[in-house]
PDB file of N, CA and C in Angstrom:
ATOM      1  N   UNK A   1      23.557   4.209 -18.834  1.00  0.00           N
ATOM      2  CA  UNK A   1      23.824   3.064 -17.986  1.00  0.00           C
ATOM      3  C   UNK A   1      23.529   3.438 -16.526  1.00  0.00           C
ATOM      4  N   UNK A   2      22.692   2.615 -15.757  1.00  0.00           N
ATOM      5  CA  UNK A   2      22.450   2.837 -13.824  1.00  0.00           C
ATOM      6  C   UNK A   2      23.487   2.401 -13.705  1.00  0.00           C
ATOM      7  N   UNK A   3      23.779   3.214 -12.451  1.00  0.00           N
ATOM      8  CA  UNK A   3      24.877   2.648 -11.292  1.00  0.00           C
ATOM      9  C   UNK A   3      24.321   1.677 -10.876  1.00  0.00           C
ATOM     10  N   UNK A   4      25.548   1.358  -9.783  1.00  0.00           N
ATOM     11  CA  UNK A   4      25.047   0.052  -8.585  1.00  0.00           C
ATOM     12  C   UNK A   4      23.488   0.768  -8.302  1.00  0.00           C
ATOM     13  N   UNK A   5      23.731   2.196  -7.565  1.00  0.00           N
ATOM     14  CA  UNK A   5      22.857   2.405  -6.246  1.00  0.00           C
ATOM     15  C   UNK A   5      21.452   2.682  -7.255  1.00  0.00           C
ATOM     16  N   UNK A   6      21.513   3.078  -8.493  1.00  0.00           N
ATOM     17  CA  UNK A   6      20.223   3.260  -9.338  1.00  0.00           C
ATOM     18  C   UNK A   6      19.561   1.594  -9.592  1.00  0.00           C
ATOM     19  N   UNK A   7      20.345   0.709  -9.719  1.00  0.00           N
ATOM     20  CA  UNK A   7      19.633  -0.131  -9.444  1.00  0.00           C
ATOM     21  C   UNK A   7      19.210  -0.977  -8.994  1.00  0.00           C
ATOM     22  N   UNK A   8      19.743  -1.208  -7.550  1.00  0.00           N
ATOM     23  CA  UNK A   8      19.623  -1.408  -6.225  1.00  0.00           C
ATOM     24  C   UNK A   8      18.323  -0.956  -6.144  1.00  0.00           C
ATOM     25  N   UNK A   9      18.333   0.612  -5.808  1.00  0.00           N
ATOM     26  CA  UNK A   9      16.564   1.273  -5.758  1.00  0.00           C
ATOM     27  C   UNK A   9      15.790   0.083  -6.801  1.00  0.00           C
ATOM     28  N   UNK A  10      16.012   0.633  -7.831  1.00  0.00           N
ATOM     29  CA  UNK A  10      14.904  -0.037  -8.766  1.00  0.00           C
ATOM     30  C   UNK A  10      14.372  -1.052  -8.332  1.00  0.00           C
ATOM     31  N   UNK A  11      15.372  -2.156  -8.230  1.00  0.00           N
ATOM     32  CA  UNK A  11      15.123  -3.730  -7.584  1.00  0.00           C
ATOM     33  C   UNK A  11      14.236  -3.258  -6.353  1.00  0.00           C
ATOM     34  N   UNK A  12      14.150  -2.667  -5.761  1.00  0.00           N
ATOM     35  CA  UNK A  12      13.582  -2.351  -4.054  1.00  0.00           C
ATOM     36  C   UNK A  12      12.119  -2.031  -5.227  1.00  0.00           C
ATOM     37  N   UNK A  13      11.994  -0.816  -5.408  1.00  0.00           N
ATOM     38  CA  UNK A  13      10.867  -0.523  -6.085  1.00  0.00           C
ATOM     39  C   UNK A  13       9.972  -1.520  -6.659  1.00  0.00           C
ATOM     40  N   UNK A  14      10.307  -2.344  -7.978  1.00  0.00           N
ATOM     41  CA  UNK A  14       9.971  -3.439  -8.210  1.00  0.00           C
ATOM     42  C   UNK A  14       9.414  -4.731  -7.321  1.00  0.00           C
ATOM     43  N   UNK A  15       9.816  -4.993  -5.745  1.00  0.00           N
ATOM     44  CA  UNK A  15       9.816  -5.826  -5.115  1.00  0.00           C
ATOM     45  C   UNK A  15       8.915  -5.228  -4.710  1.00  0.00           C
ATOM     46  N   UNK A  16       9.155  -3.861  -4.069  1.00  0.00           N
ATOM     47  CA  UNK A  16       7.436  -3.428  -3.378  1.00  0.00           C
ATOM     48  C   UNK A  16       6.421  -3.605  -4.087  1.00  0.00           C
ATOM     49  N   UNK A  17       6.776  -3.207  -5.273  1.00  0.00           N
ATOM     50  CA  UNK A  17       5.325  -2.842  -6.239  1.00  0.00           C
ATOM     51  C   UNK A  17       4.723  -4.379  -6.636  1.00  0.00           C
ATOM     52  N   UNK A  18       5.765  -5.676  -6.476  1.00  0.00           N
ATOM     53  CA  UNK A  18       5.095  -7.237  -6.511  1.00  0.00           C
ATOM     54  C   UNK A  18       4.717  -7.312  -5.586  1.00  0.00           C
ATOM     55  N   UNK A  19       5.023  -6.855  -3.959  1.00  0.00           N
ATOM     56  CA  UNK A  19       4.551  -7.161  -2.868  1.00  0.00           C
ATOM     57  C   UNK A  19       3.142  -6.703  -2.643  1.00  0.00           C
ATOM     58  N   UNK A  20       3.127  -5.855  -3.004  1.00  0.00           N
ATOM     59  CA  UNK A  20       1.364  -4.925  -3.234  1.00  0.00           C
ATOM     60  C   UNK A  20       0.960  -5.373  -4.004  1.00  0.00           C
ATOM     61  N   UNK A  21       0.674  -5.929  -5.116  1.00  0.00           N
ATOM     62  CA  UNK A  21       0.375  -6.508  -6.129  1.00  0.00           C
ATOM     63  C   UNK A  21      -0.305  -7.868  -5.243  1.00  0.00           C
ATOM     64  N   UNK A  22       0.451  -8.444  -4.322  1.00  0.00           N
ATOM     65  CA  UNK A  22       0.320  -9.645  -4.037  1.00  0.00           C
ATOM     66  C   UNK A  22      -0.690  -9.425  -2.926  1.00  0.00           C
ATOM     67  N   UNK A  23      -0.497  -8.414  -2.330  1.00  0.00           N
ATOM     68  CA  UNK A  23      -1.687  -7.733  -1.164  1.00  0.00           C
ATOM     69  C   UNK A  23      -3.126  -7.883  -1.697  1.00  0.00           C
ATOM     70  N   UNK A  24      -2.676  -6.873  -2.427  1.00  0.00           N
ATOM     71  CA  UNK A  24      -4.379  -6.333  -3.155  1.00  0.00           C
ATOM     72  C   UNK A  24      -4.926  -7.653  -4.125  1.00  0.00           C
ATOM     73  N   UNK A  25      -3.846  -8.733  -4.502  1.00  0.00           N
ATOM     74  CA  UNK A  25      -4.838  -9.616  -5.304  1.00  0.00           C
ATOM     75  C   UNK A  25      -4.904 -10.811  -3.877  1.00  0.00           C
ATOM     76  N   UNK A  26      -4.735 -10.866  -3.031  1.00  0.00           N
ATOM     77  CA  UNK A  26      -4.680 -11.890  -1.935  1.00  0.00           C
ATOM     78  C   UNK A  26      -6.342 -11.216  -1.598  1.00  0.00           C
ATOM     79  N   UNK A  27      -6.469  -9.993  -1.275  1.00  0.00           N
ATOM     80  CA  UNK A  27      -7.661  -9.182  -0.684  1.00  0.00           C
ATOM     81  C   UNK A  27      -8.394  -8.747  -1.987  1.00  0.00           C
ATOM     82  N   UNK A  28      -8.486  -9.005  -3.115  1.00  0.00           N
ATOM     83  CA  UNK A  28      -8.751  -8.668  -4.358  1.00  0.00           C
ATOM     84  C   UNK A  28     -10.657  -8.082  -3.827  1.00  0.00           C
ATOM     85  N   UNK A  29     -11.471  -8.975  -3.717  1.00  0.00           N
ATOM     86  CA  UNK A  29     -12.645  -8.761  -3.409  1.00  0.00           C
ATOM     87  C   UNK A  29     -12.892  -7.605  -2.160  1.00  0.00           C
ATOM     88  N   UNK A  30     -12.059  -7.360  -1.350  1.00  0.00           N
ATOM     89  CA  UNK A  30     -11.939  -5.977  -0.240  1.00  0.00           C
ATOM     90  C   UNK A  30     -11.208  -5.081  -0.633  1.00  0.00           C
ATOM     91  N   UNK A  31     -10.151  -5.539  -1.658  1.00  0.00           N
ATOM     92  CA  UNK A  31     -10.010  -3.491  -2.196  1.00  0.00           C
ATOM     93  C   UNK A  31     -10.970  -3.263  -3.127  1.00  0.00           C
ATOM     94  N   UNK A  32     -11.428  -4.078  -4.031  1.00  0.00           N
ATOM     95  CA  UNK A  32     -12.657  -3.417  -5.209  1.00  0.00           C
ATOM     96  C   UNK A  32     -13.731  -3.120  -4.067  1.00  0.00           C
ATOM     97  N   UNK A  33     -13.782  -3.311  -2.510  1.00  0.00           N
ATOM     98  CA  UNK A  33     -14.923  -3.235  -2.157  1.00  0.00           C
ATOM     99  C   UNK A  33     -14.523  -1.555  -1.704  1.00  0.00           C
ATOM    100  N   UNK A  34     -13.175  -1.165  -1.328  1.00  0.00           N
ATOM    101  CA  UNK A  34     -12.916   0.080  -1.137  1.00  0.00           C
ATOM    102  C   UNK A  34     -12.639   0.434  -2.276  1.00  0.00           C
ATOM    103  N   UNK A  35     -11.894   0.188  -2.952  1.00  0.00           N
ATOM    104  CA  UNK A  35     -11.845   1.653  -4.266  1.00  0.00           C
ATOM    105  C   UNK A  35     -13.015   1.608  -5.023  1.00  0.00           C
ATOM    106  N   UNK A  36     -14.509   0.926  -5.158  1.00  0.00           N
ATOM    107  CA  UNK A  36     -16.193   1.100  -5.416  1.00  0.00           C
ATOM    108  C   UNK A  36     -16.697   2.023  -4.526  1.00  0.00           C
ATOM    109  N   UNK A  37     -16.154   2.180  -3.099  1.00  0.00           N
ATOM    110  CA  UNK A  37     -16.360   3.149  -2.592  1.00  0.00           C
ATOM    111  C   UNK A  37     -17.605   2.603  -1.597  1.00  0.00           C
ATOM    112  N   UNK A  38     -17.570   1.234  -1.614  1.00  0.00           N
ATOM    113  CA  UNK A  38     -18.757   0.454  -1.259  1.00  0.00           C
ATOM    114  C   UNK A  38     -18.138  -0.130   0.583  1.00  0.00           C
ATOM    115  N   UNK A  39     -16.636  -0.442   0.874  1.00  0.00           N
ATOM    116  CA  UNK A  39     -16.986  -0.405   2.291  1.00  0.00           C
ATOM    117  C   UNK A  39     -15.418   0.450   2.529  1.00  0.00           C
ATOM    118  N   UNK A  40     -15.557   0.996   4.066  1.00  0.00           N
ATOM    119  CA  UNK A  40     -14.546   1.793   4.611  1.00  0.00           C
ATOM    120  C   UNK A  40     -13.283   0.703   4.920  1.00  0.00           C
ATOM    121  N   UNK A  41     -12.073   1.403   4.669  1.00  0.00           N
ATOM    122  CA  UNK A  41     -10.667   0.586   5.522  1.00  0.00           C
ATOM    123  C   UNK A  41     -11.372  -0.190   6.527  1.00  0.00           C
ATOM    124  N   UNK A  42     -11.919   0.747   7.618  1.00  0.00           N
ATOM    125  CA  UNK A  42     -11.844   0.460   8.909  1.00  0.00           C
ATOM    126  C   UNK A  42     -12.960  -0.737   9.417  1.00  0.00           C
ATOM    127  N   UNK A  43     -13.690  -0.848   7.958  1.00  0.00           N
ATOM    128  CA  UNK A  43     -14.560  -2.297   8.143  1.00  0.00           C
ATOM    129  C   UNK A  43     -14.104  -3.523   7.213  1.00  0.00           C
ATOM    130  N   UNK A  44     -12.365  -3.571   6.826  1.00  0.00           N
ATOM    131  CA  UNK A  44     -11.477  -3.981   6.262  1.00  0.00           C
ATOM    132  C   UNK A  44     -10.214  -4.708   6.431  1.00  0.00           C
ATOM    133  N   UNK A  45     -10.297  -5.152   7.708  1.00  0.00           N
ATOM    134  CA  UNK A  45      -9.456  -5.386   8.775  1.00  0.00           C
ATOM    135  C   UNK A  45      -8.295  -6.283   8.350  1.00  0.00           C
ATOM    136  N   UNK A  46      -8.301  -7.751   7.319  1.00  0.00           N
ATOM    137  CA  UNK A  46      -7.202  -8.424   7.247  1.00  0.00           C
ATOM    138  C   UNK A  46      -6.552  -7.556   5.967  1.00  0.00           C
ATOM    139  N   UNK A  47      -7.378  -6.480   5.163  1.00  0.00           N
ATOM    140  CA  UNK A  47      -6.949  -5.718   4.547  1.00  0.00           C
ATOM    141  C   UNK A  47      -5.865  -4.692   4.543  1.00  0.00           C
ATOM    142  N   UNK A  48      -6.655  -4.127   5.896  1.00  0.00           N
ATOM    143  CA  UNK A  48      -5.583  -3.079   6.409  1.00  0.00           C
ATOM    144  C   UNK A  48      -4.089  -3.556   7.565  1.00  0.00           C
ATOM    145  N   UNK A  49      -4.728  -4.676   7.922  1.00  0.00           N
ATOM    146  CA  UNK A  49      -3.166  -5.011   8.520  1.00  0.00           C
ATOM    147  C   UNK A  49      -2.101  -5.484   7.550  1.00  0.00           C
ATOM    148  N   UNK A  50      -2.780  -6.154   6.653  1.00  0.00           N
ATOM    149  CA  UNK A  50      -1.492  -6.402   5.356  1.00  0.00           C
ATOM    150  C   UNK A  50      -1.177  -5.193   4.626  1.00  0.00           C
ATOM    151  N   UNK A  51      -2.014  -4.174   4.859  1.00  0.00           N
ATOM    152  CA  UNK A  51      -1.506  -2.885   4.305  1.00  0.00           C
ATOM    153  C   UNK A  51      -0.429  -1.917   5.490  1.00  0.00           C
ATOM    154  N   UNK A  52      -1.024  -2.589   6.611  1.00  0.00           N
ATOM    155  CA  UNK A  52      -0.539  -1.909   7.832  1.00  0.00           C
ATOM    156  C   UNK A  52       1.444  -2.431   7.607  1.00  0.00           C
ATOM    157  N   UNK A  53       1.031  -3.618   7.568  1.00  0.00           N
ATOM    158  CA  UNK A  53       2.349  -4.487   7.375  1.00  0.00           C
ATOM    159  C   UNK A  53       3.160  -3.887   6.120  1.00  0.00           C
ATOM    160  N   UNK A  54       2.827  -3.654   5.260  1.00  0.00           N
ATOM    161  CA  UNK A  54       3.690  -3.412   4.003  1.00  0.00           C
ATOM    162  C   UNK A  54       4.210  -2.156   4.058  1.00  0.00           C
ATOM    163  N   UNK A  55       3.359  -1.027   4.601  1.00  0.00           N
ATOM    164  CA  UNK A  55       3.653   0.084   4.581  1.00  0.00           C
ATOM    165  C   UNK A  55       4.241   0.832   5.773  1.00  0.00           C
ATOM    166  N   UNK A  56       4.544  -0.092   7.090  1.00  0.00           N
ATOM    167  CA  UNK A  56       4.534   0.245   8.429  1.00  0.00           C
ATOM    168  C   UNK A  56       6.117   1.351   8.473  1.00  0.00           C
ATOM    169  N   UNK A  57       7.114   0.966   7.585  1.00  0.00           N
ATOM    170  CA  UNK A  57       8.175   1.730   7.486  1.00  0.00           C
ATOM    171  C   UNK A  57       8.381   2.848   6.308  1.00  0.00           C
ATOM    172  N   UNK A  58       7.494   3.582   5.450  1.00  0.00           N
ATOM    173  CA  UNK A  58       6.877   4.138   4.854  1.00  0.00           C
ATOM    174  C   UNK A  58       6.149   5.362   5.899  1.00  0.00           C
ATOM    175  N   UNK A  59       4.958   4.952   6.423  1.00  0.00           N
ATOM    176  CA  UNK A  59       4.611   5.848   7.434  1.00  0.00           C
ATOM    177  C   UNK A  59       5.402   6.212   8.607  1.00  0.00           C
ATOM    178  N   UNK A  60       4.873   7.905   8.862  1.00  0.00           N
ATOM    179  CA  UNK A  60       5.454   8.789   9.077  1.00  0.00           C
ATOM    180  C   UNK A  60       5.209   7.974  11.080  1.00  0.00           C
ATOM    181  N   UNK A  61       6.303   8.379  11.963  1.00  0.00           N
ATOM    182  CA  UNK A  61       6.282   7.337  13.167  1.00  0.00           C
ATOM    183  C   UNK A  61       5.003   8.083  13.489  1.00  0.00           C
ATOM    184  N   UNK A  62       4.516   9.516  14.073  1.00  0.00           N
ATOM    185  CA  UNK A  62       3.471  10.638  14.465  1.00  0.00           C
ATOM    186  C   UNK A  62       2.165   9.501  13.872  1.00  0.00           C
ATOM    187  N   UNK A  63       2.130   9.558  12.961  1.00  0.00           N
ATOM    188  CA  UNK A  63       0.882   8.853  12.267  1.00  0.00           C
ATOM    189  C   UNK A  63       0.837   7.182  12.175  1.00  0.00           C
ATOM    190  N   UNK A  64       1.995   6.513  12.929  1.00  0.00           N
ATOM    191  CA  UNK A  64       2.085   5.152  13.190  1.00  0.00           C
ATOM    192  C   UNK A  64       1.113   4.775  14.435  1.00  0.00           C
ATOM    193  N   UNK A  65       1.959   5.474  15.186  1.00  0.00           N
ATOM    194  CA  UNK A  65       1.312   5.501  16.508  1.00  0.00           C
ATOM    195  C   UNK A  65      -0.237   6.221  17.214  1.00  0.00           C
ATOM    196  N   UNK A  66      -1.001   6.862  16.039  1.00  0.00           N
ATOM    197  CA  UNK A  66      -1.757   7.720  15.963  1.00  0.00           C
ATOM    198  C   UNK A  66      -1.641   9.015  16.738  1.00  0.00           C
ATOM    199  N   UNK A  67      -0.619   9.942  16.488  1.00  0.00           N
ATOM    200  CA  UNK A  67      -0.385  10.642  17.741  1.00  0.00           C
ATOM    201  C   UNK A  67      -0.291  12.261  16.560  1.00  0.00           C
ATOM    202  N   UNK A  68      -0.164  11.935  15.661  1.00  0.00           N
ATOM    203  CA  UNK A  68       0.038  12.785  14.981  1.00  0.00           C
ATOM    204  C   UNK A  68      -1.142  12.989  13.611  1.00  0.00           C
ATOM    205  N   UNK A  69      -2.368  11.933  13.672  1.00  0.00           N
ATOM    206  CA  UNK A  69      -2.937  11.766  12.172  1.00  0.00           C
ATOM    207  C   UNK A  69      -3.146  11.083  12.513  1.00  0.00           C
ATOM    208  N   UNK A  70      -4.093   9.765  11.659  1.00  0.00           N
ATOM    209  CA  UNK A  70      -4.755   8.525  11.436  1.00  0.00           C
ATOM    210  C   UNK A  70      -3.943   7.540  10.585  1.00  0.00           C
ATOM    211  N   UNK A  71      -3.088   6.491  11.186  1.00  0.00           N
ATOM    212  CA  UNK A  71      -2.878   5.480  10.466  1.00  0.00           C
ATOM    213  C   UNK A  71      -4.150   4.935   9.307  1.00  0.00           C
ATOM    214  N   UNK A  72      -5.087   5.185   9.680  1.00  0.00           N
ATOM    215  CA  UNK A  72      -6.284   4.321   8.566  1.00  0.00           C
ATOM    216  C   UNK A  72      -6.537   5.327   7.495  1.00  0.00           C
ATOM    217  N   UNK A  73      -6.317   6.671   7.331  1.00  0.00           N
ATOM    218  CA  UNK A  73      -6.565   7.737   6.891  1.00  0.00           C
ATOM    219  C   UNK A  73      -5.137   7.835   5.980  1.00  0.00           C
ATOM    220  N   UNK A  74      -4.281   7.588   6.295  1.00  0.00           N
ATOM    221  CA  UNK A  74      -2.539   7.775   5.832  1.00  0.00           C
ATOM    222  C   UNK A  74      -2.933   6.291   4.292  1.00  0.00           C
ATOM    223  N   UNK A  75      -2.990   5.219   5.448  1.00  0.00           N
ATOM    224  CA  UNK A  75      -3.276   3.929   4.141  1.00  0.00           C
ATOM    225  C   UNK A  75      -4.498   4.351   2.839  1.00  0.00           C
ATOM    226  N   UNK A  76      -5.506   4.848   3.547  1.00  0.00           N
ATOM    227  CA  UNK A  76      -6.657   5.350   2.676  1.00  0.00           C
ATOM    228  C   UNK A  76      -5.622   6.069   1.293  1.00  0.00           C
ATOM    229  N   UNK A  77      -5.331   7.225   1.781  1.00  0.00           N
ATOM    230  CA  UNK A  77      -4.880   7.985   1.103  1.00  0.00           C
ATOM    231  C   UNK A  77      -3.669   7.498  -0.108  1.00  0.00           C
ATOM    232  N   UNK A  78      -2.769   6.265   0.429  1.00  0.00           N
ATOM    233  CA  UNK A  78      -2.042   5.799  -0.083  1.00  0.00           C
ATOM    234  C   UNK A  78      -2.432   5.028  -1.119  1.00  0.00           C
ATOM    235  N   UNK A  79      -3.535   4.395  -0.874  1.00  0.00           N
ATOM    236  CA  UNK A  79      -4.758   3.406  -2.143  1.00  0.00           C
ATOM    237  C   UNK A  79      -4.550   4.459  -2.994  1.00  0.00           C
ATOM    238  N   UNK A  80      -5.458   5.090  -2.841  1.00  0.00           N
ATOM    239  CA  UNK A  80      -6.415   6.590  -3.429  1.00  0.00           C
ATOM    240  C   UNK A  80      -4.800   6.992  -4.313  1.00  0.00           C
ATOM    241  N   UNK A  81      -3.913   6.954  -4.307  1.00  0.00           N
ATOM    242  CA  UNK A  81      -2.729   7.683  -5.029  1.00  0.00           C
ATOM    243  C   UNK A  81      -2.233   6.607  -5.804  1.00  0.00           C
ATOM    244  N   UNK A  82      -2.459   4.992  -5.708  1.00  0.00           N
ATOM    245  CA  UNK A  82      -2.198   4.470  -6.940  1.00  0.00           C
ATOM    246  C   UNK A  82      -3.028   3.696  -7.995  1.00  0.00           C
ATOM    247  N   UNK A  83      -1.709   3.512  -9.340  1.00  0.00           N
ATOM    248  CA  UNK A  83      -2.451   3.749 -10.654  1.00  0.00           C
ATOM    249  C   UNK A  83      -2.539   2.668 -10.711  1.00  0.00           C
ATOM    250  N   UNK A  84      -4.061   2.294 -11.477  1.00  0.00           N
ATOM    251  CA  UNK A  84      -4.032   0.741 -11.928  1.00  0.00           C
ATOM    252  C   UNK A  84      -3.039   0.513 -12.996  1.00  0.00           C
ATOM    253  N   UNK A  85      -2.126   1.357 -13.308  1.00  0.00           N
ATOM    254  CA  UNK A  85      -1.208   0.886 -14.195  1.00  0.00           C
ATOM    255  C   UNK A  85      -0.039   0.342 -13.905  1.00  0.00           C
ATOM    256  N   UNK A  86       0.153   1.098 -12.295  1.00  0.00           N
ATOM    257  CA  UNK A  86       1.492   0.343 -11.812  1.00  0.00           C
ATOM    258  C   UNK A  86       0.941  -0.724 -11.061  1.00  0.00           C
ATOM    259  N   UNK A  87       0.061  -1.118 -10.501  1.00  0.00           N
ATOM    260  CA  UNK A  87      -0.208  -2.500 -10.555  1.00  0.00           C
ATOM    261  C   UNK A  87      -0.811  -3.536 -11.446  1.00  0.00           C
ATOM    262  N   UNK A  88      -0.262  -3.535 -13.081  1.00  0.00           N
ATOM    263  CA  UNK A  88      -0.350  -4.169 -13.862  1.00  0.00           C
ATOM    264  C   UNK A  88       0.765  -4.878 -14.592  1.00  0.00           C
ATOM    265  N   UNK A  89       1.855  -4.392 -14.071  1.00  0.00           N
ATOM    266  CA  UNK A  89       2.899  -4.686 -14.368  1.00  0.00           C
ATOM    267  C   UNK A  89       3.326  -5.984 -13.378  1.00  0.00           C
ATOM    268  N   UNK A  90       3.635  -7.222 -14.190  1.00  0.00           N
ATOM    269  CA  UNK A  90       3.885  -8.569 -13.149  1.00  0.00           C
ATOM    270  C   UNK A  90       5.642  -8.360 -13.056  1.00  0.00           C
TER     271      UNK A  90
END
């Protein structure tokens, strides 16, 4: 049996993982155009601000502000790490 706080998280988890879901099929035709490998984030723009937006408290502040790393490089990387399996789940 979860506790409260186990599924509290979960619910959070779940909500992100519809919220991205809802990203990437809103931009459906500009992420297949980045994960084809066919155009960069950075020529991706209503892409990456809704990615900018979803993930803005997630990223590290150093790499928010570019002071520490590349905000466009941090999101890149964040694509690049998920599974088309967890965004198959409605």
């Amino acid at each position: 049996m979860k506790t409260f706080i186990e599924h509290v998280i979960n619910e959070q988890e779940l909500r992100m993982d519809r919220d991205l879901q809802n990203i990437l099929r809103s931009h459906a035709k500009d992420y297949k155009a980045f994960k084809d490998g066919k155009q960069d984030l950075l020529d991706l723009p209503k892409l990456y601000d809704a990615l900018m937006n979803h993930w803005q408290t997630d990223m590290p502040y150093g790499v928010l502000k570019a002071r520490d790393g590349d905000p466009y490089e941090w999101i890149a990387n964040r694509l690049d790490t998920i599974s088309e399996k967890a965004l198959e789940h409605n």
